[in-house]
N, C-alpha and C. Protein backbone atom coordinates (compact mmCIF):
# COMPACT_ATOMS: atom_id res chain seq x y z
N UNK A 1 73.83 101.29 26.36
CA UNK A 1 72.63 101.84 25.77
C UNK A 1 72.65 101.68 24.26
N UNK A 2 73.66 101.83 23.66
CA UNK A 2 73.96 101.72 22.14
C UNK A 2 73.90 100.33 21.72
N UNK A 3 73.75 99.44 22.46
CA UNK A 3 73.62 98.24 22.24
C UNK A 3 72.50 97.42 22.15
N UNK A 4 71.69 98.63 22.63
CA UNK A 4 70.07 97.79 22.98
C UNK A 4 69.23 98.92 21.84
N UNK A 5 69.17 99.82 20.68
CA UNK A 5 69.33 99.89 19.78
C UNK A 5 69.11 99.49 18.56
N UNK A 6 70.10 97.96 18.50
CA UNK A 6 69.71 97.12 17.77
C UNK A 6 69.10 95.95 17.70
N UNK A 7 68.94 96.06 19.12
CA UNK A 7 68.77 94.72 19.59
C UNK A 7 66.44 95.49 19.17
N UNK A 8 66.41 96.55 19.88
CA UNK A 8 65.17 97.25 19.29
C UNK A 8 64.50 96.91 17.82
N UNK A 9 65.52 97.50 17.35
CA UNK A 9 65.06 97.76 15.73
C UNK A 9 64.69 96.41 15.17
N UNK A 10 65.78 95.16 15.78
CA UNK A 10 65.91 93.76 15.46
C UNK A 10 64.45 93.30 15.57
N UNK A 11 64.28 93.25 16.94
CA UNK A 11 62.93 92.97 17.33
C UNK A 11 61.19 93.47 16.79
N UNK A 12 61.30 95.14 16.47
CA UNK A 12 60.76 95.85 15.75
C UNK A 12 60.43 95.11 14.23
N UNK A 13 61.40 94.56 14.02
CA UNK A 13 62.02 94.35 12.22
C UNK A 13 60.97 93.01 12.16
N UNK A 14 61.37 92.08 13.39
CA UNK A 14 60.62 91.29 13.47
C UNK A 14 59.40 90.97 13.43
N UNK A 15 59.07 91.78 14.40
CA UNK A 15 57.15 92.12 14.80
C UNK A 15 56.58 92.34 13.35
N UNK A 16 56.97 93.72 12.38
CA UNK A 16 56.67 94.03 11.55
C UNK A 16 56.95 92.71 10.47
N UNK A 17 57.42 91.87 10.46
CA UNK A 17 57.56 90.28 9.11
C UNK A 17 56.74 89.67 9.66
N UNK A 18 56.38 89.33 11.27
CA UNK A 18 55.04 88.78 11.73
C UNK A 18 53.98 89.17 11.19
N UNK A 19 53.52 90.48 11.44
CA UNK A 19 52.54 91.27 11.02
C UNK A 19 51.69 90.96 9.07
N UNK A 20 52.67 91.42 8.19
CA UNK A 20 53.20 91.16 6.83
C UNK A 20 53.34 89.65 6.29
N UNK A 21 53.56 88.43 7.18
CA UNK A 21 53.40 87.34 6.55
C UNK A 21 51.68 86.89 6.88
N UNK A 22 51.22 87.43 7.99
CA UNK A 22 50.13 87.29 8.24
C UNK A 22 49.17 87.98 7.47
N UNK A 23 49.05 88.46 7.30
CA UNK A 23 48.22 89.05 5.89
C UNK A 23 48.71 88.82 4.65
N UNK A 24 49.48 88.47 4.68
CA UNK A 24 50.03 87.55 3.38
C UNK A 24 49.31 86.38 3.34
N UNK A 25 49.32 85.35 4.47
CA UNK A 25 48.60 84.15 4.67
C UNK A 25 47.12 84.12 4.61
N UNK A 26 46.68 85.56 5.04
CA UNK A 26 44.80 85.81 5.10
C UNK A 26 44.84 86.11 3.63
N UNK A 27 45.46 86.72 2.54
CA UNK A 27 45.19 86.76 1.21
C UNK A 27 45.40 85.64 0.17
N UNK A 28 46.26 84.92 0.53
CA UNK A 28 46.19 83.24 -0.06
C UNK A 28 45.51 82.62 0.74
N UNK A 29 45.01 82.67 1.45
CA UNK A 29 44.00 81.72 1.94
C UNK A 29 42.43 82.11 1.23
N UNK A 30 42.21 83.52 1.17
CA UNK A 30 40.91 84.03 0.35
C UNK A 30 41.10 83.52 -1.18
N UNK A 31 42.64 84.01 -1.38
CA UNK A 31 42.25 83.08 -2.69
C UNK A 31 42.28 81.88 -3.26
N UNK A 32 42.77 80.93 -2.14
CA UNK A 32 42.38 79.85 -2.60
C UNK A 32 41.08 79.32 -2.37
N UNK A 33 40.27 79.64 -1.44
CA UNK A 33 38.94 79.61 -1.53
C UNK A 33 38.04 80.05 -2.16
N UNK A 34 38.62 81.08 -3.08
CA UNK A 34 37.48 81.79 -3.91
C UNK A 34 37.78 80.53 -5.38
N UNK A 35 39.18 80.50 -5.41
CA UNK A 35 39.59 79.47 -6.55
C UNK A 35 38.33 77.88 -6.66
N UNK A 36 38.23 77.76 -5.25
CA UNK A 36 37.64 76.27 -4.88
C UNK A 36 36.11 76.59 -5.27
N UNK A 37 35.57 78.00 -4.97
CA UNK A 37 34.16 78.61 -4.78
C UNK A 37 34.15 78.56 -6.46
N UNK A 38 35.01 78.94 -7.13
CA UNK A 38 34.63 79.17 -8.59
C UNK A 38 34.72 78.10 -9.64
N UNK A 39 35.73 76.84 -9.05
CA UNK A 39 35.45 75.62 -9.78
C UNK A 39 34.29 74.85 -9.49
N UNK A 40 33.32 75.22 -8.16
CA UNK A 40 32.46 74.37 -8.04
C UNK A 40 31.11 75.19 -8.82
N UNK A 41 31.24 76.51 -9.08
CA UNK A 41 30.63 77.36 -9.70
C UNK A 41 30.59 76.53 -11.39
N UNK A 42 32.05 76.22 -11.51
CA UNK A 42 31.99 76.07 -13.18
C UNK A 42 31.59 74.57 -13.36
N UNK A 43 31.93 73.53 -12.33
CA UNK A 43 30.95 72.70 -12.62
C UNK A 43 29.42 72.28 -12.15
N UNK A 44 29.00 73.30 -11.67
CA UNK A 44 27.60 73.36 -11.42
C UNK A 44 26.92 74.26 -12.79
N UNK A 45 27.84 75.06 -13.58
CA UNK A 45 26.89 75.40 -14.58
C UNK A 45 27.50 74.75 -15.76
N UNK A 46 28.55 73.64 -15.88
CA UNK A 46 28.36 72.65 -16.73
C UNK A 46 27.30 71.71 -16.79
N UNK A 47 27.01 71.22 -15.37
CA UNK A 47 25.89 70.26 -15.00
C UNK A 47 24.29 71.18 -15.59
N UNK A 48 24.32 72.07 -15.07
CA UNK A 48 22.98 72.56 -15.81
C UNK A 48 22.86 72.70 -17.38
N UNK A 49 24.43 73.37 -18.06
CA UNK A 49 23.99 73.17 -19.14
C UNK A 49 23.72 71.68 -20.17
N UNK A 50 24.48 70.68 -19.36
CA UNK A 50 24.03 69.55 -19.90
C UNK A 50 22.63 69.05 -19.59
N UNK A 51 22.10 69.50 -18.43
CA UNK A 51 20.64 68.71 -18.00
C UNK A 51 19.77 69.91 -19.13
N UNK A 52 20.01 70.97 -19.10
CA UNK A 52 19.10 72.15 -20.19
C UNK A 52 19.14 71.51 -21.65
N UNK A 53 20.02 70.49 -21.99
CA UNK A 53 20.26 69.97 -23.11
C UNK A 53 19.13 68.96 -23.37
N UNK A 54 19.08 68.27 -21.91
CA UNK A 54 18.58 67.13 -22.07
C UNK A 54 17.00 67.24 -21.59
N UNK A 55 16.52 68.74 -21.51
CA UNK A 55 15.16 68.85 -20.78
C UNK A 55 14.08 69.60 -21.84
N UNK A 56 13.34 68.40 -21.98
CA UNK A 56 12.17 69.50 -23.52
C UNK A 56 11.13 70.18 -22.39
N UNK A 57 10.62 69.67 -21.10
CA UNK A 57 9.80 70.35 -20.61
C UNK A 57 10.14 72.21 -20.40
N UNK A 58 8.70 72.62 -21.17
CA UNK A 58 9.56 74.64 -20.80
C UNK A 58 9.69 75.33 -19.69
N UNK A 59 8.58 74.46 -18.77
CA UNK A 59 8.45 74.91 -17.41
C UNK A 59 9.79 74.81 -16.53
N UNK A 60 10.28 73.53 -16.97
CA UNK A 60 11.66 73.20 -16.10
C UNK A 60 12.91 74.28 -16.88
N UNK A 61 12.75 74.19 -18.16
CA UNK A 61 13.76 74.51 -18.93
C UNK A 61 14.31 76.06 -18.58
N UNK A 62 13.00 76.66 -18.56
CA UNK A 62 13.08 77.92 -17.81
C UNK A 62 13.60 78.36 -16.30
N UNK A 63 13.03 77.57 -15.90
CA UNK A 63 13.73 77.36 -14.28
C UNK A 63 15.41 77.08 -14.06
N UNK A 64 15.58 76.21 -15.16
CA UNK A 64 17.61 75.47 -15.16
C UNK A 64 17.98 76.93 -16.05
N UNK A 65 17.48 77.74 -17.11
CA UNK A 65 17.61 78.80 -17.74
C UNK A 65 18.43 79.78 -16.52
N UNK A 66 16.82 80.00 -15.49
CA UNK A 66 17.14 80.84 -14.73
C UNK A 66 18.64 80.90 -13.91
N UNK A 67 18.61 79.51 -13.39
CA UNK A 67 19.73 79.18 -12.53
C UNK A 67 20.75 79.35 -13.35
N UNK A 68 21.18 79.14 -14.28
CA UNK A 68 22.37 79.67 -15.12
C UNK A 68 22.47 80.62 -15.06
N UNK A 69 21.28 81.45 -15.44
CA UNK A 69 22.09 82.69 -15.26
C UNK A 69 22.66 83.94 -14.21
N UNK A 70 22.01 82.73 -12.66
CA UNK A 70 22.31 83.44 -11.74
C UNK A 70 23.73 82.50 -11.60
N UNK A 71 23.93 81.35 -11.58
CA UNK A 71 25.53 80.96 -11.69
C UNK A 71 26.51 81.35 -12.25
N UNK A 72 25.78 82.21 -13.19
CA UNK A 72 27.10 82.41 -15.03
C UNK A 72 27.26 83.66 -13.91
N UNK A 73 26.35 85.05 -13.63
CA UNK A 73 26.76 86.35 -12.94
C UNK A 73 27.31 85.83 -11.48
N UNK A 74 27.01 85.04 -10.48
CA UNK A 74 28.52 84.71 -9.69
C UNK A 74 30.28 84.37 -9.78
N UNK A 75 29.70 83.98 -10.89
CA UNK A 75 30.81 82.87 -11.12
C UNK A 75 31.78 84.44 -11.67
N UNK A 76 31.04 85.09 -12.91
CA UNK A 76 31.54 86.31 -13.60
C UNK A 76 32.16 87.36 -12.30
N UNK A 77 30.93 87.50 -11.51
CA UNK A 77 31.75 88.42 -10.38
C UNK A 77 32.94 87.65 -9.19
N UNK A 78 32.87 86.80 -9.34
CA UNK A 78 34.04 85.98 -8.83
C UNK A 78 35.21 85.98 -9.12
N UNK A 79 35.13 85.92 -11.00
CA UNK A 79 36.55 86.07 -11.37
C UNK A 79 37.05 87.43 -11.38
N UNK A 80 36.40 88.52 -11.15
CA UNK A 80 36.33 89.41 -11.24
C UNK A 80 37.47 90.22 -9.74
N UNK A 81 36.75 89.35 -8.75
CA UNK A 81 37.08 89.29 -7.51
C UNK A 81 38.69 88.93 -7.41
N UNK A 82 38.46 87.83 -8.01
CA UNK A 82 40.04 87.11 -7.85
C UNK A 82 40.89 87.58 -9.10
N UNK A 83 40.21 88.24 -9.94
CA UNK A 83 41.32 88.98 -10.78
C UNK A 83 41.85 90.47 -10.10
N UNK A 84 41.00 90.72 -9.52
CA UNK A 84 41.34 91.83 -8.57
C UNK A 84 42.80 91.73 -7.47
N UNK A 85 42.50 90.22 -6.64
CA UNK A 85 43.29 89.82 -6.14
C UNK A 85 44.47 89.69 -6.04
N UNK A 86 44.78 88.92 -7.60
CA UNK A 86 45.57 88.52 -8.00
C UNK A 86 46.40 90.03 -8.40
N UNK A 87 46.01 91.26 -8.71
CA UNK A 87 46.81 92.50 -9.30
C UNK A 87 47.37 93.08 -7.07
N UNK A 88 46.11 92.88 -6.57
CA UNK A 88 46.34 93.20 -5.44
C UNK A 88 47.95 93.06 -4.81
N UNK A 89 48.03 91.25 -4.80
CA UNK A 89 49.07 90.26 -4.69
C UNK A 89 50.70 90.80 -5.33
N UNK A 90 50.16 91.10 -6.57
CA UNK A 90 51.32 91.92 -7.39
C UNK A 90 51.67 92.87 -7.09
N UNK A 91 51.09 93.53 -6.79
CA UNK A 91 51.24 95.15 -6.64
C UNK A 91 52.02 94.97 -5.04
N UNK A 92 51.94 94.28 -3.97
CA UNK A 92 52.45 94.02 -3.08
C UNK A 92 53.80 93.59 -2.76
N UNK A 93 53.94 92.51 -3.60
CA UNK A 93 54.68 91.78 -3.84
C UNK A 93 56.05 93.08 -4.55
N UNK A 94 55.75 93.64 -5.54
CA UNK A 94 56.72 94.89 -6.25
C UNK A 94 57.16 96.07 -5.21
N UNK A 95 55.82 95.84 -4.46
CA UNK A 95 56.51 97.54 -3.57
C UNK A 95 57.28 97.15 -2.86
């Protein structure tokens, strides 16, 4: 009986590093997708601010205006997101 014990806890010990690498793997996986979501963010509002450069019409100008600034507040709450993450990650990682 004293033998099966450890053979328990062993197994237990186990389940629980299954458990723990797996949500380890679902949180680098979010953040590398948010990483991918926010570079295509930063070059989609490079591309606008170069076409806003290159556009005298006001009707349009206003319109590429607009879209910036709904890209610039994603992109802002994004890093926001993944700076979150990233303390999340830490804070895990220490305990």
């Amino acid at each position: 009986m004293k033998e099966d014990v450890p053979v328990r806890i062993k197994q237990l010990l186990d389940k629980l590093s299954e458990i723990l690498d797996e949500d380890r793997k679902v949180q680098v996986e979010k953040y590398k997708s948010l990483k991918k979501v926010l570079k295509a963010l930063r070059n989609e509002k490079t591309g606008l601010e170069k076409t806003l450069e290159n556009t005298e019409n006001e009707e349009i100008r206003h319109q590429i205006e607009s879209r910036l600034k709904i890209v610039s507040a994603q992109r802002k709450k994004g890093l926001k997101v993944l700076k979150d993450l990233k303390k999340e990650r830490e804070g895990k990682t220490t305990s």
